[in-house]
C-alpha atoms as a PDB file:
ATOM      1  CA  UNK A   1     -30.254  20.531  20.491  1.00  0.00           C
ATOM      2  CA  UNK A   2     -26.759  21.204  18.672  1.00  0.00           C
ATOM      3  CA  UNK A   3     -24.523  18.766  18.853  1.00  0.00           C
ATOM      4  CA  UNK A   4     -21.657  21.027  20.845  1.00  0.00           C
ATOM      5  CA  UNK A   5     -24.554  22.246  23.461  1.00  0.00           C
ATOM      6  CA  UNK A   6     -24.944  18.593  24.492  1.00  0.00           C
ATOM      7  CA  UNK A   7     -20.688  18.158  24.070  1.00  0.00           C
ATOM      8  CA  UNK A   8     -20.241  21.007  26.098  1.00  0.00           C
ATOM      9  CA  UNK A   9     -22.342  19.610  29.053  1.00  0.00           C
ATOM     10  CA  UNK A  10     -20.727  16.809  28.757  1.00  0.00           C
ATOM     11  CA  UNK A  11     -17.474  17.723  28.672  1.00  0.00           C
ATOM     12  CA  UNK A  12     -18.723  20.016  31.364  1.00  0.00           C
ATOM     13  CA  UNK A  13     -19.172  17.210  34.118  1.00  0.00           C
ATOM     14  CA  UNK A  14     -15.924  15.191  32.802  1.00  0.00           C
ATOM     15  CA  UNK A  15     -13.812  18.223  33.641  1.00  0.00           C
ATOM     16  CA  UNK A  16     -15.050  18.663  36.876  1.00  0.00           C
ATOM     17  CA  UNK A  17     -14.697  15.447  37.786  1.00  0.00           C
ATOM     18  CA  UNK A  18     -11.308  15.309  36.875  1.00  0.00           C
ATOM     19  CA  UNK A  19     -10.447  18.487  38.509  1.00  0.00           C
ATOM     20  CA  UNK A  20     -11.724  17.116  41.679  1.00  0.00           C
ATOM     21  CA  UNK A  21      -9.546  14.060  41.475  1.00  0.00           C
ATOM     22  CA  UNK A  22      -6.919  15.793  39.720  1.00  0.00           C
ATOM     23  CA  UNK A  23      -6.019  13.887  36.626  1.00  0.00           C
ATOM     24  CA  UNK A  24      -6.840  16.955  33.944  1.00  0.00           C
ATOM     25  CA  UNK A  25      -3.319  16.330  32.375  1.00  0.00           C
ATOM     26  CA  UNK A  26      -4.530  12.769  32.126  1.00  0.00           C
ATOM     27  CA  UNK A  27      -8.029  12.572  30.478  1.00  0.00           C
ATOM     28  CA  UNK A  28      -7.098  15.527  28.330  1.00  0.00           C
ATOM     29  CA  UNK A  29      -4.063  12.553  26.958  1.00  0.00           C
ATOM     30  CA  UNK A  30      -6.747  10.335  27.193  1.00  0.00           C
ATOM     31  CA  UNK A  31      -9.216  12.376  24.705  1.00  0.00           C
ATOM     32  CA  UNK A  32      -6.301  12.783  22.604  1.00  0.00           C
ATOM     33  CA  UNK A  33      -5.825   9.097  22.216  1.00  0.00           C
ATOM     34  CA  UNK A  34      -9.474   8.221  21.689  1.00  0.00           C
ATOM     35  CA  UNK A  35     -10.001  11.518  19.316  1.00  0.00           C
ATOM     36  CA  UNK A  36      -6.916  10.021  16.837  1.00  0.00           C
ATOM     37  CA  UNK A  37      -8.111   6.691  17.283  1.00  0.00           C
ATOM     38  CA  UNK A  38     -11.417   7.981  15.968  1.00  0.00           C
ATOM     39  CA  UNK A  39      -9.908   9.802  13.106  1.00  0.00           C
ATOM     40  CA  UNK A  40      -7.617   6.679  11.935  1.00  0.00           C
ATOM     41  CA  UNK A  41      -9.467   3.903  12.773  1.00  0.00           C
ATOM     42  CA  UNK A  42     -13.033   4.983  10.978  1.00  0.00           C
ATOM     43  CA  UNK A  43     -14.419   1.445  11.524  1.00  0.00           C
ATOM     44  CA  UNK A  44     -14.298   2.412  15.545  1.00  0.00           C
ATOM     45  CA  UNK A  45     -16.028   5.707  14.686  1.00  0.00           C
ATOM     46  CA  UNK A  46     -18.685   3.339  12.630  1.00  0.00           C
ATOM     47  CA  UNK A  47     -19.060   0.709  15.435  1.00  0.00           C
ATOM     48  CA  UNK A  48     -19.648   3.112  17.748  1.00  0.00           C
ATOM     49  CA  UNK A  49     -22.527   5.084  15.842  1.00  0.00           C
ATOM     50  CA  UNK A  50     -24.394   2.233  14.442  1.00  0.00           C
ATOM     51  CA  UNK A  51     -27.393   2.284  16.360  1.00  0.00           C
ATOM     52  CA  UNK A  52     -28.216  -1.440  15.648  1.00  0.00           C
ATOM     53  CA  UNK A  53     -25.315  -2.414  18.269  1.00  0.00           C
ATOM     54  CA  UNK A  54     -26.381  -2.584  21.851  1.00  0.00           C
ATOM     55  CA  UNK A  55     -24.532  -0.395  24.386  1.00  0.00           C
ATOM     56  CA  UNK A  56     -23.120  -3.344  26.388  1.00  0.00           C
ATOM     57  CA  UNK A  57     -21.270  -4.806  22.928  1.00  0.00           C
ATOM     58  CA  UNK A  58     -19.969  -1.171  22.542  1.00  0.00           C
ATOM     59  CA  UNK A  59     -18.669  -0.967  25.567  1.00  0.00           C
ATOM     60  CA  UNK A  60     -16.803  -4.594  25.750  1.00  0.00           C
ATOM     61  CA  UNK A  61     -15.154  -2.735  22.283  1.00  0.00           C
ATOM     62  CA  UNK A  62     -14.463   0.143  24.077  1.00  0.00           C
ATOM     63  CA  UNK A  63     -12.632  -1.066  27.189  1.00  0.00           C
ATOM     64  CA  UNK A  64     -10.986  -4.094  25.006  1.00  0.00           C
ATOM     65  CA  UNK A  65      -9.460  -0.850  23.039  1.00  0.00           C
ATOM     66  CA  UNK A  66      -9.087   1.476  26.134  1.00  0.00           C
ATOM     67  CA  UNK A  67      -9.417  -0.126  28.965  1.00  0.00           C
ATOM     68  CA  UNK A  68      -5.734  -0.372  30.385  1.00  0.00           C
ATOM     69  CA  UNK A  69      -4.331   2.917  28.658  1.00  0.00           C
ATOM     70  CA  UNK A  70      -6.694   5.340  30.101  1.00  0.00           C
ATOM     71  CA  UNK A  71      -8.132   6.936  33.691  1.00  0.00           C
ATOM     72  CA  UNK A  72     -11.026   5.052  35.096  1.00  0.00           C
ATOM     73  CA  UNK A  73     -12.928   8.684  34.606  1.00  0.00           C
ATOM     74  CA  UNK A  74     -12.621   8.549  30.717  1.00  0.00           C
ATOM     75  CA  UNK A  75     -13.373   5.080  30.737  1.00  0.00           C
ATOM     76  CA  UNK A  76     -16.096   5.594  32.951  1.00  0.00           C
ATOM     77  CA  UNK A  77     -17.229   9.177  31.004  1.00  0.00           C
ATOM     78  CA  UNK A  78     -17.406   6.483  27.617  1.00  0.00           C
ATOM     79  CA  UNK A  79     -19.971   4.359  29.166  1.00  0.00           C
ATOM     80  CA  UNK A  80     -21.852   7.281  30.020  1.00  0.00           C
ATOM     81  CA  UNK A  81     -21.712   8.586  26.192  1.00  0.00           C
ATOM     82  CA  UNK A  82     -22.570   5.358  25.416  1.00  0.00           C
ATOM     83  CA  UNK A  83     -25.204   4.630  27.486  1.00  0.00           C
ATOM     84  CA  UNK A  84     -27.144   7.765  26.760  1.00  0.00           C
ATOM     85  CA  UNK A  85     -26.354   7.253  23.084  1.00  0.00           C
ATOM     86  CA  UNK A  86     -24.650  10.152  22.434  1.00  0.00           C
ATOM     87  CA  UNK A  87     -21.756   8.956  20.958  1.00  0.00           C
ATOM     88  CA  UNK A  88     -21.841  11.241  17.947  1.00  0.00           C
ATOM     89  CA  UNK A  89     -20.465  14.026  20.290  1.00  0.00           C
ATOM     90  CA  UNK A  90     -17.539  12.253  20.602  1.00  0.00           C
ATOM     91  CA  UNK A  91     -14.988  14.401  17.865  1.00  0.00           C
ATOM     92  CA  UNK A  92     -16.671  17.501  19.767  1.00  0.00           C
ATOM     93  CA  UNK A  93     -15.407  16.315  22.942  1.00  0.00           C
ATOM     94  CA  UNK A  94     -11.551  16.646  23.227  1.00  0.00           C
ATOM     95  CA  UNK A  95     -11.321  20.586  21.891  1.00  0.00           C
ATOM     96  CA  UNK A  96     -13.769  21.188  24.544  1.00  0.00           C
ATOM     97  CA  UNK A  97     -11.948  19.867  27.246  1.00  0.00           C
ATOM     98  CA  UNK A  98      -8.859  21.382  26.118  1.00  0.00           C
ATOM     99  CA  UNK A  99     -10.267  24.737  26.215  1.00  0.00           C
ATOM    100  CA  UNK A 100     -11.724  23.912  29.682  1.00  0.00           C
ATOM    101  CA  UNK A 101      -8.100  22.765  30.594  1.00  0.00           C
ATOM    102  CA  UNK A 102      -6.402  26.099  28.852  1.00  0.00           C
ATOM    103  CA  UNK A 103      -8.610  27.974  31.057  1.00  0.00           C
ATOM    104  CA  UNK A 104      -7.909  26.570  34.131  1.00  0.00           C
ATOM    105  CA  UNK A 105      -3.945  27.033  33.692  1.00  0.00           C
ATOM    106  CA  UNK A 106      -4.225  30.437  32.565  1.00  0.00           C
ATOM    107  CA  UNK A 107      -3.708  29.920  28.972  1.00  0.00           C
ATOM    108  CA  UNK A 108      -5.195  31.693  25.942  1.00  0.00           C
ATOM    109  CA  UNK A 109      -4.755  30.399  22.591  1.00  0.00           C
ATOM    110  CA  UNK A 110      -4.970  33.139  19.878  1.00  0.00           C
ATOM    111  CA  UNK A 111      -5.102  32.128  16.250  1.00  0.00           C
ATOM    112  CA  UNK A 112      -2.416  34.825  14.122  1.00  0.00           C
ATOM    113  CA  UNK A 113      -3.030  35.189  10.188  1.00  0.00           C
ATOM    114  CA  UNK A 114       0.047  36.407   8.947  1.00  0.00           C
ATOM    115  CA  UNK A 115       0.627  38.103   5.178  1.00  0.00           C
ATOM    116  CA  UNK A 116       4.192  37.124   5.315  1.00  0.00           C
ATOM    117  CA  UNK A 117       6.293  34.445   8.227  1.00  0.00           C
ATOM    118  CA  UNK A 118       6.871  36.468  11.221  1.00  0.00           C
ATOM    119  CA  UNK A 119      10.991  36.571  12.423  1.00  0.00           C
ATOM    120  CA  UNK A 120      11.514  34.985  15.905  1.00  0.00           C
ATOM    121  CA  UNK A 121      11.901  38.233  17.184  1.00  0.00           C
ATOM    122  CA  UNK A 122       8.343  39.566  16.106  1.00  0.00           C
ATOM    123  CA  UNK A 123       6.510  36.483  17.459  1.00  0.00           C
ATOM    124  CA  UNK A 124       8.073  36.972  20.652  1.00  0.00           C
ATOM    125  CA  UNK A 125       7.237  40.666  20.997  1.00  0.00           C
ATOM    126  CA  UNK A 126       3.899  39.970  19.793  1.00  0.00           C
ATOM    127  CA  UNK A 127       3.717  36.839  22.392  1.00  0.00           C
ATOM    128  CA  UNK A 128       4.685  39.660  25.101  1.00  0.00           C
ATOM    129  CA  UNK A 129       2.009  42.215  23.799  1.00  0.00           C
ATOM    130  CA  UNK A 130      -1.044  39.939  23.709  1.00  0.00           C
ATOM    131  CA  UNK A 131       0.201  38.708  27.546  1.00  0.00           C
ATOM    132  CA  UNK A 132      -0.256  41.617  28.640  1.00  0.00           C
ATOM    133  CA  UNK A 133      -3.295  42.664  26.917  1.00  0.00           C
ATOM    134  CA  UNK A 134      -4.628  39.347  27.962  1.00  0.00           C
ATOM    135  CA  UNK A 135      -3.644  38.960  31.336  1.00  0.00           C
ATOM    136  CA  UNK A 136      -2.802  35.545  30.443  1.00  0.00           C
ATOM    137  CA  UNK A 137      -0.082  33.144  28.898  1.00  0.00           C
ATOM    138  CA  UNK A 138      -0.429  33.506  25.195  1.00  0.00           C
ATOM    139  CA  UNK A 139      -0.485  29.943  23.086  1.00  0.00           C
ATOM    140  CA  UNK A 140      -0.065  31.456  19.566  1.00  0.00           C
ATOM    141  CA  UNK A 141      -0.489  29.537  16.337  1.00  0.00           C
ATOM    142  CA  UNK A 142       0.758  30.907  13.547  1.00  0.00           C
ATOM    143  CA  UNK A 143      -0.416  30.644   9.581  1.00  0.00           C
ATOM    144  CA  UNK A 144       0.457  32.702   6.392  1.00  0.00           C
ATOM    145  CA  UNK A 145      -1.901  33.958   4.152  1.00  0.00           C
ATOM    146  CA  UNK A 146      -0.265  36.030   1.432  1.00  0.00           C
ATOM    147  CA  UNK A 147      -3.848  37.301  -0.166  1.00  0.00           C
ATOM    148  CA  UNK A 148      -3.803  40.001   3.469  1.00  0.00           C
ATOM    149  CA  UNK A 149      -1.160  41.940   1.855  1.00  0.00           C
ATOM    150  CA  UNK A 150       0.293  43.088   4.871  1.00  0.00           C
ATOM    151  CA  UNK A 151      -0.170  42.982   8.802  1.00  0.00           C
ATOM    152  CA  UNK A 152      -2.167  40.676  11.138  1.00  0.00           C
ATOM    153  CA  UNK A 153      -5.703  39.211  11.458  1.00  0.00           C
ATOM    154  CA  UNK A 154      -6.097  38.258  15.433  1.00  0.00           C
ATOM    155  CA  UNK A 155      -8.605  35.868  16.477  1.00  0.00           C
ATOM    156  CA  UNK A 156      -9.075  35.698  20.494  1.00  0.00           C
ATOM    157  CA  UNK A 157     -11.660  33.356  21.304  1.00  0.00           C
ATOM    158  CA  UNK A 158     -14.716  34.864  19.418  1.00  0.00           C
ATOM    159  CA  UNK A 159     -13.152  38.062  18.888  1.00  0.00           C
ATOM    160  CA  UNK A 160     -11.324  39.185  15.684  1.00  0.00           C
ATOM    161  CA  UNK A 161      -8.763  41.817  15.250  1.00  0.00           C
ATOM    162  CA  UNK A 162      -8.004  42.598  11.915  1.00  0.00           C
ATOM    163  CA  UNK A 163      -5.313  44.767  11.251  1.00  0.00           C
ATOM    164  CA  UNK A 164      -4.745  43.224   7.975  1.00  0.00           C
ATOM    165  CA  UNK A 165      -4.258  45.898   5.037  1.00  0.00           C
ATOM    166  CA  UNK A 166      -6.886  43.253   2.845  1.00  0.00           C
ATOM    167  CA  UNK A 167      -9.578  44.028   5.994  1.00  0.00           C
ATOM    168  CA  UNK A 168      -8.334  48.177   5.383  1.00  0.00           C
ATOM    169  CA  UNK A 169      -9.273  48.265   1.777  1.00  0.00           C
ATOM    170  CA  UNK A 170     -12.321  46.142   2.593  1.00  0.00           C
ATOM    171  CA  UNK A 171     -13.396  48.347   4.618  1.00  0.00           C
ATOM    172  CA  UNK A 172     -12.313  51.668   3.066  1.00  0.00           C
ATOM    173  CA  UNK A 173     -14.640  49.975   0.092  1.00  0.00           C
ATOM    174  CA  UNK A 174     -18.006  49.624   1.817  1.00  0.00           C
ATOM    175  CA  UNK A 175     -17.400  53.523   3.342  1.00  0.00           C
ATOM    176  CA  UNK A 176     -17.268  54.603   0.020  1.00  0.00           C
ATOM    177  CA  UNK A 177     -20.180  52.821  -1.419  1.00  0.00           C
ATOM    178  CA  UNK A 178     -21.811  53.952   1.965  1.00  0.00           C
ATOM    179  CA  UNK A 179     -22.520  50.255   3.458  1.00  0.00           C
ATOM    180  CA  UNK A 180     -21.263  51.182   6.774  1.00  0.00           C
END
């Protein structure tokens, strides 16, 4: 099974859990602390895999490092990940909560490929376009990528809008060489 199938279950339960007691805001701080604690400290992210060391020795490490700066329900979600030995879903975990999280509050977050740095003014009116063809509040991140030429590649969740003049010629290319 992929690693983000078992994640996602995971992750699944955790957010449930912490919608029922209502500390989302928290754990998703508290995934954020352990996830760049992971990525900084790679000796943690080594303990923690090594299959030679025995849950319990894990887990002293984990609430010696955690213990007092996070919710009971991460701390608690840890053991479990421990415990089951799963704790190479762990850098899979916090983007999947937050997208659980963006969900919940309405939020969509819509990657934006520019050609050229949008003006205040155009990221707003696009902000206000993709609301409303959303439904939801629009979380846009923003990157440049001069080799588009001109105009926009829009990626909503698994769905990409290209209205990039690179994607045009692209695709003016494979109707004239008849591979559409």
């Amino acid at each position: 099974m992929r690693q983000s199938v078992v994640a996602r279950r995971y992750v699944g339960a955790l957010f449930e859990m912490s919608a029922q007691t209502g500390v989302v805001d928290k754990v998703e701080s508290d995934l954020g602390l352990i996830t760049y604690s992971l990525e900084n400290i790679p000796r943690l992210a080594e303990v923690l895999e090594h299959p030679l060391i025995p849950p319990e020795r894990k887990k002293a490490i984990v609430t010696d490092i955690f213990g007092n700066k996070i919710e009971q329900v991460t701390l608690n979600f840890l053991y479990l990940i421990i415990d089951k030995r799963r704790e190479s879903i762990l850098p899979d975990v916090e983007p999947e909560f937050v997208r659980l999280a963006n969900d919940l509050r309405g939020i969509e977050p819509i990657m934006v490929t520019a050609a050229v740095s949008l003006t205040p003014e155009e990221r707003t009116a696009l902000k206000v376009k993709l609301e409303k063809l959303t439904s939801k509040k629009v979380e846009l991140h923003i990157t440049e990528d001069p080799s588009l030429i001109g105009g926009l590649v829009l990626r909503i969740g698994d769905t990409v809008i290209d209205g990039s003049v690179q994607g045009y010629l692209e695709s003016l290319k494979n109707k004239l060489l008849g591979k559409e």
